[in-house]
PDB file of N, CA and C in Angstrom:
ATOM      1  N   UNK A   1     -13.798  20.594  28.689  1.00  0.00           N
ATOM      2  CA  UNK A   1     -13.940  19.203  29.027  1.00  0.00           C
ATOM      3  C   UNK A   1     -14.590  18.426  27.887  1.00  0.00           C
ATOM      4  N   UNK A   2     -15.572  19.046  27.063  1.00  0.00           N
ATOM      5  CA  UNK A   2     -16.128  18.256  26.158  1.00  0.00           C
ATOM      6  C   UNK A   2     -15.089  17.849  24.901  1.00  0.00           C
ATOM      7  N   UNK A   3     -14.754  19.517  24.877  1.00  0.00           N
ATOM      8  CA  UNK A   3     -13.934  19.100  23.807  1.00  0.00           C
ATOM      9  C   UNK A   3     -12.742  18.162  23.644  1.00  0.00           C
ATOM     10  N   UNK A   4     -12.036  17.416  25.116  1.00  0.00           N
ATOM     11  CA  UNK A   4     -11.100  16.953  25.209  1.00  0.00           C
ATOM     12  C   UNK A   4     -11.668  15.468  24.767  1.00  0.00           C
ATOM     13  N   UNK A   5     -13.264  15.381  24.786  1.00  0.00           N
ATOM     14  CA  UNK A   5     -13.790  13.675  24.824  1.00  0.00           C
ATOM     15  C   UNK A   5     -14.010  13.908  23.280  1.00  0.00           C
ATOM     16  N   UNK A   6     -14.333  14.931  22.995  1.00  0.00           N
ATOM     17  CA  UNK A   6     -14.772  14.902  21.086  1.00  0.00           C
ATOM     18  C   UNK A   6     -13.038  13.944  20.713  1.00  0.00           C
ATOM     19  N   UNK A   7     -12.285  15.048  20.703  1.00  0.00           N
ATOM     20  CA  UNK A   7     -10.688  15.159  20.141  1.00  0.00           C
ATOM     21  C   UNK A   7     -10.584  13.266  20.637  1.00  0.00           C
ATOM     22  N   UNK A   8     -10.912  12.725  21.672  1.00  0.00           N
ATOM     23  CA  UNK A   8     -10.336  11.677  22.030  1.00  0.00           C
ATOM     24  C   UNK A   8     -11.177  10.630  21.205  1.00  0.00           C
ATOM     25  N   UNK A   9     -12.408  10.745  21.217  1.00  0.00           N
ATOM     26  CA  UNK A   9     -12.924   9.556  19.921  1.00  0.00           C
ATOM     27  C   UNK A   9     -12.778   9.791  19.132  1.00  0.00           C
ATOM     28  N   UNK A  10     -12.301  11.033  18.266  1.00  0.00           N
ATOM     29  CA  UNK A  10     -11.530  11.593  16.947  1.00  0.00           C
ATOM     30  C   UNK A  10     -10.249  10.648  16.594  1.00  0.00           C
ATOM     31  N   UNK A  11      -9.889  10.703  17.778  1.00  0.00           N
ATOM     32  CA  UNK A  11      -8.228   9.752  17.499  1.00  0.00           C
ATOM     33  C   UNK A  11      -8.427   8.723  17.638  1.00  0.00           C
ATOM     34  N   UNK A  12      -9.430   7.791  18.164  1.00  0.00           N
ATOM     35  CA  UNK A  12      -9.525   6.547  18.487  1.00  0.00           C
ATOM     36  C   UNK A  12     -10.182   6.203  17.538  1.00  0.00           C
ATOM     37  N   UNK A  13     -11.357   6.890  16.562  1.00  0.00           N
ATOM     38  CA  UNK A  13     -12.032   6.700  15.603  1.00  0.00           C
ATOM     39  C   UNK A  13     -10.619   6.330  14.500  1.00  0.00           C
ATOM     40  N   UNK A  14      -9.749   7.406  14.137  1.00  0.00           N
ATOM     41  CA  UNK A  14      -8.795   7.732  13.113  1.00  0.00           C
ATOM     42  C   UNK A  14      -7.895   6.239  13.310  1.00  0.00           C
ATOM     43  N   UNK A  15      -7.537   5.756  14.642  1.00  0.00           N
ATOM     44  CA  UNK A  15      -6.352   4.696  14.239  1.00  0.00           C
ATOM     45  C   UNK A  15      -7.489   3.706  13.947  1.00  0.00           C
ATOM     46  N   UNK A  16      -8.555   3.160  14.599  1.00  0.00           N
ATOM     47  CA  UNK A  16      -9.433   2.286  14.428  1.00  0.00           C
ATOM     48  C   UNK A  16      -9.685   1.582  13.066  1.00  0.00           C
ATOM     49  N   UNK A  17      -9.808   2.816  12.320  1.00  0.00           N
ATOM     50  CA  UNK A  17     -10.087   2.893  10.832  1.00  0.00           C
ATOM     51  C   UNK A  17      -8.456   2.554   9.837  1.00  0.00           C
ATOM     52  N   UNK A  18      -7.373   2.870  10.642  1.00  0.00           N
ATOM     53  CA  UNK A  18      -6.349   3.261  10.017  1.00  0.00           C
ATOM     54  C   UNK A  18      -5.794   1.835   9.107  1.00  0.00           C
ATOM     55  N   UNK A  19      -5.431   2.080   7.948  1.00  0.00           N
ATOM     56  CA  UNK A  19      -5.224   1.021   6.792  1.00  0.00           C
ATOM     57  C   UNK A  19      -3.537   1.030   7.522  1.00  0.00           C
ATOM     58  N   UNK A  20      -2.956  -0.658   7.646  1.00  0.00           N
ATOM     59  CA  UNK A  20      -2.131  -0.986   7.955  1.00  0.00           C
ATOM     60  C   UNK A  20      -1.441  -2.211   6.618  1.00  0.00           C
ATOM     61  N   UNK A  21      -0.151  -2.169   6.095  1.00  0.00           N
ATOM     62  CA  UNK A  21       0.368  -2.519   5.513  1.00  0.00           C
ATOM     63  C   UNK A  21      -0.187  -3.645   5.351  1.00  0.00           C
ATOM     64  N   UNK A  22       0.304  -4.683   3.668  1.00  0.00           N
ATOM     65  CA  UNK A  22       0.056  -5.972   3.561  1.00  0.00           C
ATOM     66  C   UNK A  22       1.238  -6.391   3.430  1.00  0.00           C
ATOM     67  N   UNK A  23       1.507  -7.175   4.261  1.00  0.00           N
ATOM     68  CA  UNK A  23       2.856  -8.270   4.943  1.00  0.00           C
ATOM     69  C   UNK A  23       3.284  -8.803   3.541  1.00  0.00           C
ATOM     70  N   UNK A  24       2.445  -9.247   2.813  1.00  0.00           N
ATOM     71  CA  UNK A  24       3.099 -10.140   1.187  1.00  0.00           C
ATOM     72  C   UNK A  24       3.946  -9.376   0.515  1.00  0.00           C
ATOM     73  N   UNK A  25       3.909  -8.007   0.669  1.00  0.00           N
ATOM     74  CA  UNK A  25       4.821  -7.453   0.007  1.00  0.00           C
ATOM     75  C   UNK A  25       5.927  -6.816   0.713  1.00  0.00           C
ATOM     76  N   UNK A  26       6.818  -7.387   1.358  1.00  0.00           N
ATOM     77  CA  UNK A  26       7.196  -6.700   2.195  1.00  0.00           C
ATOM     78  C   UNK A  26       8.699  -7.203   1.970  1.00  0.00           C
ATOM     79  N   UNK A  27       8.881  -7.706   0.521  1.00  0.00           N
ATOM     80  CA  UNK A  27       9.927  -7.814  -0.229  1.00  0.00           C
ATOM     81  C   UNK A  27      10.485  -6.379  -0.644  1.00  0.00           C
ATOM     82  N   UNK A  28       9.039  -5.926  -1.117  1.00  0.00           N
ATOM     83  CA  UNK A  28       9.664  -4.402  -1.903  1.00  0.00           C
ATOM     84  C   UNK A  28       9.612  -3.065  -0.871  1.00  0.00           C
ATOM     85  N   UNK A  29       9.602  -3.847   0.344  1.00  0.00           N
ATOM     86  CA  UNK A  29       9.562  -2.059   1.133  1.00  0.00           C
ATOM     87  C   UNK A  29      10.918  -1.029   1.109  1.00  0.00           C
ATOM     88  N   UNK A  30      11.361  -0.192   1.090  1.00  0.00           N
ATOM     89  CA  UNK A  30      12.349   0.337   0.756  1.00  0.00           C
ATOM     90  C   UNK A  30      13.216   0.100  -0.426  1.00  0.00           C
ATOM     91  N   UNK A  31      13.022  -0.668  -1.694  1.00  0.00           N
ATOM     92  CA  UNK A  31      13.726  -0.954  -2.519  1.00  0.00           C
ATOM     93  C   UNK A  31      13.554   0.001  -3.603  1.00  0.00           C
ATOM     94  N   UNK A  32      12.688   1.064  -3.510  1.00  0.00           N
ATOM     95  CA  UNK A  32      12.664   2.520  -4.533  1.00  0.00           C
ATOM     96  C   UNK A  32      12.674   2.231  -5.956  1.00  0.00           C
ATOM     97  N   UNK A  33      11.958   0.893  -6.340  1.00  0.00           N
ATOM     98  CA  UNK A  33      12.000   0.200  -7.627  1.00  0.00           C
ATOM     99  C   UNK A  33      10.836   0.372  -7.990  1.00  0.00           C
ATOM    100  N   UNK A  34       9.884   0.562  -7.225  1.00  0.00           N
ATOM    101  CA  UNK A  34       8.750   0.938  -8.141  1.00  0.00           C
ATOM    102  C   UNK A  34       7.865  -0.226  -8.082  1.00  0.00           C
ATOM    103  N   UNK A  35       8.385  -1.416  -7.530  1.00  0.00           N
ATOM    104  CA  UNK A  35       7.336  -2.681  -7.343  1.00  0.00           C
ATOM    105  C   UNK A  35       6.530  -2.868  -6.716  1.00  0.00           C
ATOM    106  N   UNK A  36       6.196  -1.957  -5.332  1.00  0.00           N
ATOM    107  CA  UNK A  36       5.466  -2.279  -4.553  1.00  0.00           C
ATOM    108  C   UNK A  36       4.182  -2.063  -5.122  1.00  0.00           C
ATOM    109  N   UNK A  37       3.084  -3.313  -4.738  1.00  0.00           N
ATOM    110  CA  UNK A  37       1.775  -2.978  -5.167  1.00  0.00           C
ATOM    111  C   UNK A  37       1.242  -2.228  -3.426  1.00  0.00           C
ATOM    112  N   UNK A  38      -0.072  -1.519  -4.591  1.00  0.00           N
ATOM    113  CA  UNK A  38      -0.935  -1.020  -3.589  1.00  0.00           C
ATOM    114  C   UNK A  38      -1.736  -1.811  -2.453  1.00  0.00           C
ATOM    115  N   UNK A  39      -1.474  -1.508  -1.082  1.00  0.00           N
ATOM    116  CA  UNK A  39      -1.673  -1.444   0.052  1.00  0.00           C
ATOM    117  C   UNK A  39      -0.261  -2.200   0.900  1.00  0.00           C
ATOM    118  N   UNK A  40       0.488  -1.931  -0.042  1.00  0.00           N
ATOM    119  CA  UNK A  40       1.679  -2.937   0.479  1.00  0.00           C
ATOM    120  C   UNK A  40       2.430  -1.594   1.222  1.00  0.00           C
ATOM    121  N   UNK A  41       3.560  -1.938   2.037  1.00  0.00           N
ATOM    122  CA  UNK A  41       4.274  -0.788   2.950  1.00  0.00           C
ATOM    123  C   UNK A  41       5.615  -0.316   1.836  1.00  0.00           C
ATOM    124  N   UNK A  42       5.527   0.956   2.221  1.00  0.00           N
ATOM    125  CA  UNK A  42       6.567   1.691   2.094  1.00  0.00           C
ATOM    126  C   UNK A  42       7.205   3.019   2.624  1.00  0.00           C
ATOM    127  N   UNK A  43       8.509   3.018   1.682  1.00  0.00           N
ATOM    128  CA  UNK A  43       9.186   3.799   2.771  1.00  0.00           C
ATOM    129  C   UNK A  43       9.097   5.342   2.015  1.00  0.00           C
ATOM    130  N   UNK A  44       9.039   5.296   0.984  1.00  0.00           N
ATOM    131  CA  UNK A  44       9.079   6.341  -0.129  1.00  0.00           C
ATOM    132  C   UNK A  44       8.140   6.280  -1.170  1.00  0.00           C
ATOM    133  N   UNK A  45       7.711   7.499  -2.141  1.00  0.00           N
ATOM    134  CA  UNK A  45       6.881   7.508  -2.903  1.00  0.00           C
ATOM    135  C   UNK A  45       7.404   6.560  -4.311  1.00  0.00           C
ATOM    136  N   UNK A  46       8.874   6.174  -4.026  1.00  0.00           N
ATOM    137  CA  UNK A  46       9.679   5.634  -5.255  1.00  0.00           C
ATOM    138  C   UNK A  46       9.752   3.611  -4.767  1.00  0.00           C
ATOM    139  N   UNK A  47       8.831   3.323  -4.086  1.00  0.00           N
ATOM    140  CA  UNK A  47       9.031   2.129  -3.656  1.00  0.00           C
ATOM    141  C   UNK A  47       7.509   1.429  -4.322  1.00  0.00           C
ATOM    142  N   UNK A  48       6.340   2.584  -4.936  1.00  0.00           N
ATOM    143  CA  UNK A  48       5.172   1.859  -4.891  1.00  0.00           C
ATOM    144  C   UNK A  48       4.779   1.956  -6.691  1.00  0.00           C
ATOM    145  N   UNK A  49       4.262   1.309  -7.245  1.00  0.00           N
ATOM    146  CA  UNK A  49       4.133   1.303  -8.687  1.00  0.00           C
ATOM    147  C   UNK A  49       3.078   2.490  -8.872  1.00  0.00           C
ATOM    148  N   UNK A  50       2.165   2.532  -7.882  1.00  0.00           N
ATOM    149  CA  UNK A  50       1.255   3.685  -7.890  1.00  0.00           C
ATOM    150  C   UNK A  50       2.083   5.219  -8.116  1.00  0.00           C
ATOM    151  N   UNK A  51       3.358   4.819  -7.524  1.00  0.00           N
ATOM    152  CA  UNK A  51       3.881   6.385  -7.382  1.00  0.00           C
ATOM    153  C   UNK A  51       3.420   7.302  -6.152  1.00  0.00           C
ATOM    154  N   UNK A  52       2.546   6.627  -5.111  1.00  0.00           N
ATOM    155  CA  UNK A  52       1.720   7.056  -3.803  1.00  0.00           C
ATOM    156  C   UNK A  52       1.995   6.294  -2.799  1.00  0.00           C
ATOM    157  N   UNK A  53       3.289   7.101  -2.141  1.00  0.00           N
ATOM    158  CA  UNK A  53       3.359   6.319  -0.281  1.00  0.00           C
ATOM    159  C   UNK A  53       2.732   6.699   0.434  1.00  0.00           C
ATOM    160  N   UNK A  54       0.976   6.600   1.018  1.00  0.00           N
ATOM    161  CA  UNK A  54       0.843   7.520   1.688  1.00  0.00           C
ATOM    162  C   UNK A  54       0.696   7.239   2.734  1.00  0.00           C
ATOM    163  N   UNK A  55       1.176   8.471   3.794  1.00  0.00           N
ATOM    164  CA  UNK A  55       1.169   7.660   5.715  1.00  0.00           C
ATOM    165  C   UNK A  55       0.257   7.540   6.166  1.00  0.00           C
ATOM    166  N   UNK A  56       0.116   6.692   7.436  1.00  0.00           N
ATOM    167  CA  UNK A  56      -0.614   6.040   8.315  1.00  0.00           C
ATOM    168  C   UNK A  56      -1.260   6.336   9.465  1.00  0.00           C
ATOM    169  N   UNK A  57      -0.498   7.173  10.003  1.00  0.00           N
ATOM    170  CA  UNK A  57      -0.261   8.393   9.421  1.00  0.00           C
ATOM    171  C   UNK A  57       1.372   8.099  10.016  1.00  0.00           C
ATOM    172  N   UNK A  58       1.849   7.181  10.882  1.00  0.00           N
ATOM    173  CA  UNK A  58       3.618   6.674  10.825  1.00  0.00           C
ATOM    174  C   UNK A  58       4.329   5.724   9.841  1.00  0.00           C
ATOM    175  N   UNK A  59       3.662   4.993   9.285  1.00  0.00           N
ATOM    176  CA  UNK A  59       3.748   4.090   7.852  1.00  0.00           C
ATOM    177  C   UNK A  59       3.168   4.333   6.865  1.00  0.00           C
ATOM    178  N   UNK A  60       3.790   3.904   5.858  1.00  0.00           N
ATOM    179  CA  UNK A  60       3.424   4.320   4.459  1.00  0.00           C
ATOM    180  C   UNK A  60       2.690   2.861   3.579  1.00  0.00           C
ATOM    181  N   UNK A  61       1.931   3.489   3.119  1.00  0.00           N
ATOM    182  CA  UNK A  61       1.069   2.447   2.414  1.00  0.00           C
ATOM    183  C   UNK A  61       0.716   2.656   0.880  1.00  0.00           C
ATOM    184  N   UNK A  62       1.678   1.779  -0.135  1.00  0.00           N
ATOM    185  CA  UNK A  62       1.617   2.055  -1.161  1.00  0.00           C
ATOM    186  C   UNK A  62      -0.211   2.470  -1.298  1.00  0.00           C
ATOM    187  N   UNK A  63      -0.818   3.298  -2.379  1.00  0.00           N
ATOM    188  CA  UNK A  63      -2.286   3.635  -2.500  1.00  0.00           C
ATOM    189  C   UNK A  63      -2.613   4.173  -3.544  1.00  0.00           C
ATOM    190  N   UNK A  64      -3.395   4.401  -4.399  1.00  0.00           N
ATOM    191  CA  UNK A  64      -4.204   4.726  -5.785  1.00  0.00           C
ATOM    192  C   UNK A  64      -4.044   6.580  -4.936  1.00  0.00           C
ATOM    193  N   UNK A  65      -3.682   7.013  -6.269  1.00  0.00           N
ATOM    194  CA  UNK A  65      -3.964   8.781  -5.469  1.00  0.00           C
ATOM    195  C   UNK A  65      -4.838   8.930  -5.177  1.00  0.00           C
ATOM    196  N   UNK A  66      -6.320   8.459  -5.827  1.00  0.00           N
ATOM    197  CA  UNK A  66      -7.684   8.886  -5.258  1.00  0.00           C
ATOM    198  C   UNK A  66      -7.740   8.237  -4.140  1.00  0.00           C
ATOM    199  N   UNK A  67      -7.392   7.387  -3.216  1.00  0.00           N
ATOM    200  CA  UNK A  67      -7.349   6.651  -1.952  1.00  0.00           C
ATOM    201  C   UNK A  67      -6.426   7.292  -1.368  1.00  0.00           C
ATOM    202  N   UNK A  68      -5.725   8.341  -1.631  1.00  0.00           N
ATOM    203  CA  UNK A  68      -4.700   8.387  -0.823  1.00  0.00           C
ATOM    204  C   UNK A  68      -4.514   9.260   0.711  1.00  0.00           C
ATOM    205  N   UNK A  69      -6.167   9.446   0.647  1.00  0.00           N
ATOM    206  CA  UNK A  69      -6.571  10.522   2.058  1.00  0.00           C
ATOM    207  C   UNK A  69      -8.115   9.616   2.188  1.00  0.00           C
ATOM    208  N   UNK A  70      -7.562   8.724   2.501  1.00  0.00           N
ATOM    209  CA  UNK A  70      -9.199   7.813   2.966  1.00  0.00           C
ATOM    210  C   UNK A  70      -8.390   6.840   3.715  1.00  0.00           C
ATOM    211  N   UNK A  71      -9.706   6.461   4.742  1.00  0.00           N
ATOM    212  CA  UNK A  71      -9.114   5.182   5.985  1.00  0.00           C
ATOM    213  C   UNK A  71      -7.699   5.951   6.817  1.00  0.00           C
ATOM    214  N   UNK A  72      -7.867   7.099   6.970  1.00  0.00           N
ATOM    215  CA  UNK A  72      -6.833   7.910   7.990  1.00  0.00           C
ATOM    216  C   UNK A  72      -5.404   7.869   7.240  1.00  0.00           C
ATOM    217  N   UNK A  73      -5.280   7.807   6.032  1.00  0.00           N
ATOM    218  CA  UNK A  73      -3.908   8.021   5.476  1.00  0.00           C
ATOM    219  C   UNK A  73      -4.108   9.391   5.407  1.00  0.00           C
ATOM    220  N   UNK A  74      -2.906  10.136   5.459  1.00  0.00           N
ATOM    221  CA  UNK A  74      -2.158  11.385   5.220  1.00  0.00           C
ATOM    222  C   UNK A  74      -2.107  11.873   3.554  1.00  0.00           C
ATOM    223  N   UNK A  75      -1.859  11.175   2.460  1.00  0.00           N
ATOM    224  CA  UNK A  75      -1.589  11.403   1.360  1.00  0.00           C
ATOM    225  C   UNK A  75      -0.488  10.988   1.073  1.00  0.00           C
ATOM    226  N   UNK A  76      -0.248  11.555  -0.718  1.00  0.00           N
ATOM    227  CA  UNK A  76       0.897  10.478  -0.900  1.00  0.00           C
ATOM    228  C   UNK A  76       1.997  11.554  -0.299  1.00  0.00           C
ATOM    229  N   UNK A  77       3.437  10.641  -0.587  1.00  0.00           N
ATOM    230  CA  UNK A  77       4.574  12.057  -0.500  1.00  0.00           C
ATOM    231  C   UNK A  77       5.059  11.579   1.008  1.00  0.00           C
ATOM    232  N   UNK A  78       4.897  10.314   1.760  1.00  0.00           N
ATOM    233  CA  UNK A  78       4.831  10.287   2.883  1.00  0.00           C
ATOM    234  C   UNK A  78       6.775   9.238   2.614  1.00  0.00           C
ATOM    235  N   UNK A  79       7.227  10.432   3.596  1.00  0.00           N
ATOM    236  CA  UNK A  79       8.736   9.682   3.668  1.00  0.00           C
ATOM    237  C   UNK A  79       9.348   9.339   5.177  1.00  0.00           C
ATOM    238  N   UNK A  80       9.277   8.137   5.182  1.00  0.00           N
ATOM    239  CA  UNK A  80       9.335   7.142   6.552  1.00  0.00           C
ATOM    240  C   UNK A  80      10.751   7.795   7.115  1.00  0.00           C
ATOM    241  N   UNK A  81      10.119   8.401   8.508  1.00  0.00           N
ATOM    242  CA  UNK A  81      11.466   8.860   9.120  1.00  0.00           C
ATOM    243  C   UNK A  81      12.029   7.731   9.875  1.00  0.00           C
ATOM    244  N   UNK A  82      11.553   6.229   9.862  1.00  0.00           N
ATOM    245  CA  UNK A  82      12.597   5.747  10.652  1.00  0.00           C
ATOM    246  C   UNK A  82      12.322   4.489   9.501  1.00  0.00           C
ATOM    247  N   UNK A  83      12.955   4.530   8.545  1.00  0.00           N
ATOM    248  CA  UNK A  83      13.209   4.224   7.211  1.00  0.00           C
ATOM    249  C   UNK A  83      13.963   2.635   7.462  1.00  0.00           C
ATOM    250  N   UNK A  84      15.179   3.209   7.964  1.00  0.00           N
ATOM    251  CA  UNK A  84      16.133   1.812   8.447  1.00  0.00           C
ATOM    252  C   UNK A  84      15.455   0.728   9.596  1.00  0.00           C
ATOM    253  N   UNK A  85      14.447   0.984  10.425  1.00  0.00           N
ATOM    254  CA  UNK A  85      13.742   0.320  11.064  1.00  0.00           C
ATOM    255  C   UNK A  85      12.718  -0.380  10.442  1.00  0.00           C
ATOM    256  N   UNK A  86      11.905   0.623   9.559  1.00  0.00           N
ATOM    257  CA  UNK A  86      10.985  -0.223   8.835  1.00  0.00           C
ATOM    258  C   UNK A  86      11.677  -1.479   7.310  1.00  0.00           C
ATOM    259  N   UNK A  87      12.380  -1.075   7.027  1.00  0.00           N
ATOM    260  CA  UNK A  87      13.217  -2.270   6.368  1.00  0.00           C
ATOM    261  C   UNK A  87      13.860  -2.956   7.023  1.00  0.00           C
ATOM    262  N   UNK A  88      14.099  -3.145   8.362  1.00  0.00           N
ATOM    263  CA  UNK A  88      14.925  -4.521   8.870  1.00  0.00           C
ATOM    264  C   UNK A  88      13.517  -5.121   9.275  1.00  0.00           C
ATOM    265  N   UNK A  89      12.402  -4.200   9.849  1.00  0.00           N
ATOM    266  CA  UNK A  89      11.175  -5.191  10.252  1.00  0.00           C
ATOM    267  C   UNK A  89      10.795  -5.856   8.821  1.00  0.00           C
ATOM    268  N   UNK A  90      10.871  -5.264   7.370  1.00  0.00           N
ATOM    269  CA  UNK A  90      10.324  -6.144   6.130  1.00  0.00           C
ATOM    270  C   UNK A  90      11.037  -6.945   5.778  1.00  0.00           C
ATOM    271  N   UNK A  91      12.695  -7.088   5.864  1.00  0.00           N
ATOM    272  CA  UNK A  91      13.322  -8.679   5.704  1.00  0.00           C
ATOM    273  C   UNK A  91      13.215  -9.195   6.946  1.00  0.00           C
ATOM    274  N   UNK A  92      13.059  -8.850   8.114  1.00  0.00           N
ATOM    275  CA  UNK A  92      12.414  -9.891   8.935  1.00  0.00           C
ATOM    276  C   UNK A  92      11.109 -10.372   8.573  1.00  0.00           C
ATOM    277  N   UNK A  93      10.335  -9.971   8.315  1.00  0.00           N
ATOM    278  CA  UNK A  93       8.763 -10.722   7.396  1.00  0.00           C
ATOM    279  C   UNK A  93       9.217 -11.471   6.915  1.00  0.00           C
ATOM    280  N   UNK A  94      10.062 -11.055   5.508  1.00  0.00           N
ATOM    281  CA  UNK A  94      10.424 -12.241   4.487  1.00  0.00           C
ATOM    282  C   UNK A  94      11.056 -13.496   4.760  1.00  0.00           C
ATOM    283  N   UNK A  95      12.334 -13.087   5.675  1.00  0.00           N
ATOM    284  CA  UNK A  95      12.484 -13.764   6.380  1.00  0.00           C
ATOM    285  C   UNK A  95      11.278 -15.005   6.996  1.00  0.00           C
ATOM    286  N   UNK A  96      10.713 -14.482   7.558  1.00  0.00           N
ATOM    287  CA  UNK A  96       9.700 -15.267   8.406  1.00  0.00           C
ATOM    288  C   UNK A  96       8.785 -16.026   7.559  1.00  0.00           C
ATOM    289  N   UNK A  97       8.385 -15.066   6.337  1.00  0.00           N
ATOM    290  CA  UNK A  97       7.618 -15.769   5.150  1.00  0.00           C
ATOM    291  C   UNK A  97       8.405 -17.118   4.214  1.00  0.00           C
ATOM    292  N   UNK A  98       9.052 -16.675   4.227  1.00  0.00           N
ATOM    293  CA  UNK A  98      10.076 -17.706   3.365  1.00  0.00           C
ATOM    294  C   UNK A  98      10.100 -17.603   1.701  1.00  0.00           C
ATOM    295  N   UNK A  99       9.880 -16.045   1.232  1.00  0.00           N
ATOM    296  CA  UNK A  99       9.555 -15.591   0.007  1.00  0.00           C
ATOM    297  C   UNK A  99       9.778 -14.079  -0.394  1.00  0.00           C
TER     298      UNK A  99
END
């Protein structure tokens, strides 16, 4: 029983903390060009100039390698399994941004 309340503020601690994409860049999410700046979303390790997608541990967040297991990211190397979802949600941003 205890251990089920540790494990549960473990996970509530982990998303709490969890680093979530920056919307401004959300031109370069999936475009594997290498533009995305750090803390911006991506889908692949080939989308961020850092060279570090790391997950969210379900999104990827361009990140400096030494950041790349801090604030509940996973590390880099993180490849978005629902890839085609997260790029229609980033030209919908842009969309919405107008940029």
């Amino acid at each position: 029983m205890v251990r089920i309340s540790i494990l549960t503020a473990l996970a509530f601690a982990l998303t709490a903390f969890a680093v979530t994409p920056n919307n401004a860049g959300a031109k370069n999410v999936g475009q594997a060009n290498g533009q995305q700046f750090i803390t911006g979303g991506c889908t692949s390790n080939a989308d961020c100039s850092s060279a570090c997608c790391a997950g969210n541990p379900t999104v990827g967040v361009c990140s400096a390698e030494a950041a790349a297991l801090q604030a509940g990211k996973t590390g880099c190397g993180f490849v978005d399994p629902n890839a085609a979802a997260t790029i229609a949600a980033a030209k919908a941003q842009v969309k919405k941004q107008g940029f």
